[in-house]
N, C-alpha and C. Protein backbone atom coordinates (compact mmCIF):
# COMPACT_ATOMS: atom_id res chain seq x y z
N UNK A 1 0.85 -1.17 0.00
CA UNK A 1 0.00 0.00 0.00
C UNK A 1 0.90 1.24 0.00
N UNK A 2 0.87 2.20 -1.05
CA UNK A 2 1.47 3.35 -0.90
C UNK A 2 0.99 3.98 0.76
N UNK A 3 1.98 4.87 0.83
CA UNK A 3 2.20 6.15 1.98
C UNK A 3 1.08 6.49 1.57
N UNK A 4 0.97 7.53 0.64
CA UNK A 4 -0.07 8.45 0.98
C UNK A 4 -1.27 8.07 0.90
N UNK A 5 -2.18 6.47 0.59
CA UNK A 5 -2.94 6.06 0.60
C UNK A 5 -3.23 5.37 2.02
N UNK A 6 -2.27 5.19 2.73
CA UNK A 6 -2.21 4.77 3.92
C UNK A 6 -2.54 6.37 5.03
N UNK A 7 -1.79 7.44 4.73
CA UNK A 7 -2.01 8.50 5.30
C UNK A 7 -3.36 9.32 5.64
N UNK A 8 -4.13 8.42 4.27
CA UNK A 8 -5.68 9.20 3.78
C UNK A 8 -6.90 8.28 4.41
N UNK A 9 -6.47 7.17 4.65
CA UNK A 9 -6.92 6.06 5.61
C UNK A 9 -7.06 6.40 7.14
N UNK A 10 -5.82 6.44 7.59
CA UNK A 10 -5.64 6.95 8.63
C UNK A 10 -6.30 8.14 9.19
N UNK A 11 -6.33 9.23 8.18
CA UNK A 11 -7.15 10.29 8.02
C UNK A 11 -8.47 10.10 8.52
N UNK A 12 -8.90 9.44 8.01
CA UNK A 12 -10.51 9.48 7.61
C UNK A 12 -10.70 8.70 8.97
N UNK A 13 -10.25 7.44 9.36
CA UNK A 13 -9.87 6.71 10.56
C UNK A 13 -10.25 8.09 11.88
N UNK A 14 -9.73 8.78 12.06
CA UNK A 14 -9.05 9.92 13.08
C UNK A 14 -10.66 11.04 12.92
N UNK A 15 -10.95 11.20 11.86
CA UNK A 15 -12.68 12.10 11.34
C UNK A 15 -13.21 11.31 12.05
N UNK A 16 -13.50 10.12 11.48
CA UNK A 16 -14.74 9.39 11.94
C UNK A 16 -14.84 8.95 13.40
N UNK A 17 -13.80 8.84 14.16
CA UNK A 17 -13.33 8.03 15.45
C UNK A 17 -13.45 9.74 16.72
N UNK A 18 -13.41 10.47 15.85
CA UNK A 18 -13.89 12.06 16.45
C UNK A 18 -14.84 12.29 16.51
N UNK A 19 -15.50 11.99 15.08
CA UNK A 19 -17.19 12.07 14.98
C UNK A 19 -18.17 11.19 16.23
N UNK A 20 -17.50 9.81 16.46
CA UNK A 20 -17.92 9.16 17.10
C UNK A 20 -17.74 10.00 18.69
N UNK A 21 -17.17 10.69 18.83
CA UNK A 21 -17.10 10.57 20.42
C UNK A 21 -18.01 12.36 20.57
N UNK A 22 -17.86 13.04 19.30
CA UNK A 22 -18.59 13.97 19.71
C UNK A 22 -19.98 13.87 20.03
N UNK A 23 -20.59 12.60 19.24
CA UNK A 23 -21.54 12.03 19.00
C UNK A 23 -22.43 11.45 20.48
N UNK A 24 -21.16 10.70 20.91
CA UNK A 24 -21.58 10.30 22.48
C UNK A 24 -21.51 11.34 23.49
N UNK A 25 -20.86 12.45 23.06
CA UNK A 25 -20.74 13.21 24.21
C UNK A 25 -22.22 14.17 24.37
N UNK A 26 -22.69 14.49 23.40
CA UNK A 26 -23.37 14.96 23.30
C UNK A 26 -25.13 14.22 22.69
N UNK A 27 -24.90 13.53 23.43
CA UNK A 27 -26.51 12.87 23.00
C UNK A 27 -27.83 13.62 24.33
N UNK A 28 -27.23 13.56 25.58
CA UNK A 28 -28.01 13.77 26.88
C UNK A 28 -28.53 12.94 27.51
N UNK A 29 -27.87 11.92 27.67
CA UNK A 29 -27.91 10.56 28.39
C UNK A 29 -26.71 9.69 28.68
N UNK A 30 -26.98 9.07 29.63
CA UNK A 30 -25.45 7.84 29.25
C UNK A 30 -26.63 6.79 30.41
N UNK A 31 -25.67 5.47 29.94
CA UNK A 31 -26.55 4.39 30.99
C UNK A 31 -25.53 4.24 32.60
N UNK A 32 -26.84 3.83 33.45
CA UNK A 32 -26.14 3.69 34.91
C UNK A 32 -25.60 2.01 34.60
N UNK A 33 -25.87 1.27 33.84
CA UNK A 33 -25.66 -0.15 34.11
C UNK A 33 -23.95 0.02 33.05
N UNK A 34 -23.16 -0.95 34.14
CA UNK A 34 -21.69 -0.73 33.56
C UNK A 34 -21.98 -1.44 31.89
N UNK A 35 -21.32 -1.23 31.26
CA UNK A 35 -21.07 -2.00 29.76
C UNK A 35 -19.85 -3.13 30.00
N UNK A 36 -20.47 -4.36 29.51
CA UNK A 36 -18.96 -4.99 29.24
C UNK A 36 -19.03 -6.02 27.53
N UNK A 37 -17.55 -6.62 27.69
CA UNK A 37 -17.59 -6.71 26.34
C UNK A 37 -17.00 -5.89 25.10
N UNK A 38 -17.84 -6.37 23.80
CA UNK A 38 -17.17 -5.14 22.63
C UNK A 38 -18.13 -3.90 22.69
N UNK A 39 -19.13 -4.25 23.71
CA UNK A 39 -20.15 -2.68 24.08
C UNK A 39 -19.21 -1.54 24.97
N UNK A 40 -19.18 -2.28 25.59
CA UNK A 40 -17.83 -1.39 26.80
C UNK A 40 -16.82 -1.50 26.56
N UNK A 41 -15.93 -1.84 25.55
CA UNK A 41 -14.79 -1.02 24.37
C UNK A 41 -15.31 -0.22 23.93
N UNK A 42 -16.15 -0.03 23.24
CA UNK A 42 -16.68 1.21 22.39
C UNK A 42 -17.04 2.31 23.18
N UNK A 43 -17.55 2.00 24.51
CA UNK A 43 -18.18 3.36 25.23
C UNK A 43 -16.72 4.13 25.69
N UNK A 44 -15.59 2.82 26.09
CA UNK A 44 -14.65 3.35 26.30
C UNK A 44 -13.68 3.89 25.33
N UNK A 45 -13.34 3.81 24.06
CA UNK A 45 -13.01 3.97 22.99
C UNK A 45 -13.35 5.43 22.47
N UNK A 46 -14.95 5.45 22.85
CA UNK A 46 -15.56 6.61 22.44
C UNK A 46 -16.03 7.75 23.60
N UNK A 47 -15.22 7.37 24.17
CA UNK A 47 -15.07 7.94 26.00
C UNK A 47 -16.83 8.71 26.52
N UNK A 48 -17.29 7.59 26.22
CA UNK A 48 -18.88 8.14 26.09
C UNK A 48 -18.85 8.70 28.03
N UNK A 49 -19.63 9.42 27.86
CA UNK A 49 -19.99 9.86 29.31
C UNK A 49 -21.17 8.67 30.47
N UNK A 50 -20.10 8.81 31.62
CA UNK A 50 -20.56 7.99 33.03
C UNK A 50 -21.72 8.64 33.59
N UNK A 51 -22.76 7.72 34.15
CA UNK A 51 -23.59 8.36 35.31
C UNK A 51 -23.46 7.64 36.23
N UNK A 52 -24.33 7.93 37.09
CA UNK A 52 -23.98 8.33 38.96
C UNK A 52 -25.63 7.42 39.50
N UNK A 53 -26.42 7.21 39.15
CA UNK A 53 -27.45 6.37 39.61
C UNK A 53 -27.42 5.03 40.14
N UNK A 54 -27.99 4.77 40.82
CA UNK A 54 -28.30 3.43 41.93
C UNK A 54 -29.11 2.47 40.96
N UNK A 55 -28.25 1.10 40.60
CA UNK A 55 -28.98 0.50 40.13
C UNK A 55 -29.43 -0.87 40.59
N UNK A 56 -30.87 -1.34 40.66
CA UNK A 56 -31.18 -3.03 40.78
C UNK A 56 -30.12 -4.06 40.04
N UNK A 57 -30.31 -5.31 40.63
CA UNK A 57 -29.77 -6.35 40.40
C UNK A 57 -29.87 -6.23 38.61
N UNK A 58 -31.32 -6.35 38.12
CA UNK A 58 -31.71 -6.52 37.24
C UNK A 58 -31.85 -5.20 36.14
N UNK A 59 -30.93 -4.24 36.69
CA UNK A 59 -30.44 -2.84 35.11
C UNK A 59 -31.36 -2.07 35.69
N UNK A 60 -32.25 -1.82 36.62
CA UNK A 60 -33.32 -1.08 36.79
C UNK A 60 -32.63 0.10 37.79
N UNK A 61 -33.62 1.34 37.57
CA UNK A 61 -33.10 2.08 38.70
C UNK A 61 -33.47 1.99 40.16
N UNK A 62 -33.14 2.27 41.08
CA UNK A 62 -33.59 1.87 42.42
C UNK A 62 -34.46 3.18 42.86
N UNK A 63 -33.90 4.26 42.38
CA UNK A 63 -34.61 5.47 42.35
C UNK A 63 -34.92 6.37 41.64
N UNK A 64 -35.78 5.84 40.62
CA UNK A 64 -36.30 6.81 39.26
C UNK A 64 -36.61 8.01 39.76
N UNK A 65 -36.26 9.00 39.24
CA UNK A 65 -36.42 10.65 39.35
C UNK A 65 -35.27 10.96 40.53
N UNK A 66 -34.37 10.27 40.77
CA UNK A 66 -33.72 10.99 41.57
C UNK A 66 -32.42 11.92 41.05
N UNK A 67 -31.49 12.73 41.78
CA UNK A 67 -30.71 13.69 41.13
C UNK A 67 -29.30 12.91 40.50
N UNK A 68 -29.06 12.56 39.58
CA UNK A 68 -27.77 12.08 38.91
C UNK A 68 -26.91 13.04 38.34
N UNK A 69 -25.11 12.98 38.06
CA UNK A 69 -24.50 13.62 37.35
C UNK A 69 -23.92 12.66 36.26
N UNK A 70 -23.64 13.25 35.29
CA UNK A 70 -23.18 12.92 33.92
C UNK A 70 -22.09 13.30 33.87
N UNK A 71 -20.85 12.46 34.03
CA UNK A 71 -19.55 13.00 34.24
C UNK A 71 -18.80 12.92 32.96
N UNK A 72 -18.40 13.72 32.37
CA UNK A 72 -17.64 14.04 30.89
C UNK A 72 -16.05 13.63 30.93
N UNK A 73 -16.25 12.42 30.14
CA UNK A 73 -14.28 12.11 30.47
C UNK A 73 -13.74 13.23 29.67
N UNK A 74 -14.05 13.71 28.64
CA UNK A 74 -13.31 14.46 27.93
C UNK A 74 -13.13 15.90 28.69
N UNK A 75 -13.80 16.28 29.33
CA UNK A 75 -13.89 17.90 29.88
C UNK A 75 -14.17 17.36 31.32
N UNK A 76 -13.56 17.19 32.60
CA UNK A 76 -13.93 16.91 34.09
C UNK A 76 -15.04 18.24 33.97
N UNK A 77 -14.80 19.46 33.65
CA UNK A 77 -15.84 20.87 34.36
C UNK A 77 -17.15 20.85 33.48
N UNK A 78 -17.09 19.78 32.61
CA UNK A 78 -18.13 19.68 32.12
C UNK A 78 -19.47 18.83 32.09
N UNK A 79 -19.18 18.16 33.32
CA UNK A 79 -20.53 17.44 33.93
C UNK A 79 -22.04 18.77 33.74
N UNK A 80 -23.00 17.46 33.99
CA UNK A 80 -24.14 18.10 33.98
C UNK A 80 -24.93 17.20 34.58
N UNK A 81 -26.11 17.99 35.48
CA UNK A 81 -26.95 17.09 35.80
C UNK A 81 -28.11 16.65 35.37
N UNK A 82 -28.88 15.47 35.90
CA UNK A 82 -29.73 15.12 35.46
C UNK A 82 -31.26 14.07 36.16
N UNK A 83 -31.57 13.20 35.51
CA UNK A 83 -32.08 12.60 36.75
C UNK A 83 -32.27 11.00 36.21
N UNK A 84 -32.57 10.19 36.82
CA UNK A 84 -32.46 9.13 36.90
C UNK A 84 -33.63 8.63 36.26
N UNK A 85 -33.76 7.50 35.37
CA UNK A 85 -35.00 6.66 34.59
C UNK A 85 -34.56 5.93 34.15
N UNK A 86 -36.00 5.40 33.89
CA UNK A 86 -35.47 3.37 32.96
C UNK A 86 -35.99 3.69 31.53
N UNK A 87 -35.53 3.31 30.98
CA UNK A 87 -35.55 3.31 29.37
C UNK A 87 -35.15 2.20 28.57
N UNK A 88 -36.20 1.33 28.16
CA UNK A 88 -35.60 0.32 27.63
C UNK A 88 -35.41 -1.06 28.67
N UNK A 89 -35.79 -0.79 30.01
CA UNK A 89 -35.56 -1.84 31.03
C UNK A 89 -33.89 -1.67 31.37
N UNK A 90 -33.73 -0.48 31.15
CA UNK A 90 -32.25 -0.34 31.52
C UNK A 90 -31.93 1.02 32.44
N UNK A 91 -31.34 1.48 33.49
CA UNK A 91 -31.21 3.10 34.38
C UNK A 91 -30.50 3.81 33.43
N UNK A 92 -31.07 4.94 33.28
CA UNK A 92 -29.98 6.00 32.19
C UNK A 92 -30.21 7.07 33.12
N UNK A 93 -29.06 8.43 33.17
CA UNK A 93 -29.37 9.68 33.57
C UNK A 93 -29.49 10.27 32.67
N UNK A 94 -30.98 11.10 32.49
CA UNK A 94 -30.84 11.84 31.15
C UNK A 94 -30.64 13.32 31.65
N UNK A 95 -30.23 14.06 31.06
CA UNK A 95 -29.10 15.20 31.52
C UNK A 95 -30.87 16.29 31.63
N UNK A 96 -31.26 17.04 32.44
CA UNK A 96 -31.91 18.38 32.01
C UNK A 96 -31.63 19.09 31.06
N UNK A 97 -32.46 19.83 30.85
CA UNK A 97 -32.39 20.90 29.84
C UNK A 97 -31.29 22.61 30.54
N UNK A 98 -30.45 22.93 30.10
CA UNK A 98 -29.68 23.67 30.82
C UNK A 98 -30.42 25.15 30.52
């Protein structure tokens, strides 16, 4: 494979792998239930944002509507809060409206 076809690869590699994390950073949610697996490579990969909610055995929240933060790996000062719900049979914090 030529250089500069390898360079333009790489390129596009580095766009898209950016696209992806702006993507997660900014949706207004993340899940309370850990990820594992090639799901939790990717959240980690794509440094998707952590929440802070109490969850059941079974992915559920223990306390729907309660106060959660959304902690931003990419920016620490850029948490936001939110509150706690099931969606999907799974706890997510979905961030308020700022």
């Amino acid at each position: 494979m030529k250089t500069g076809k390898l360079i333009r690869v790489a390129g596009l590699g580095v766009i898209l792998w950016g696209a992806g994390v702006v993507a997660m950073n900014t949706r207004g949610y993340a899940s309370c239930v850990p990820e594992t697996g090639f799901s939790g490579f990717l959240h980690k990969a794509f440094f998707a944002p952590a929440a802070t909610c109490k969850v059941n055995s079974n992915g559920t929240c223990q306390t729907p509507g309660a106060i959660c933060t959304l902690t931003a790996a990419l920016s620490p000062s850029g948490n936001r809060n939110g509150t706690c719900a099931t969606q999907a049979n799974k706890c997510v914090c979905v961030a308020t409206p700022q």
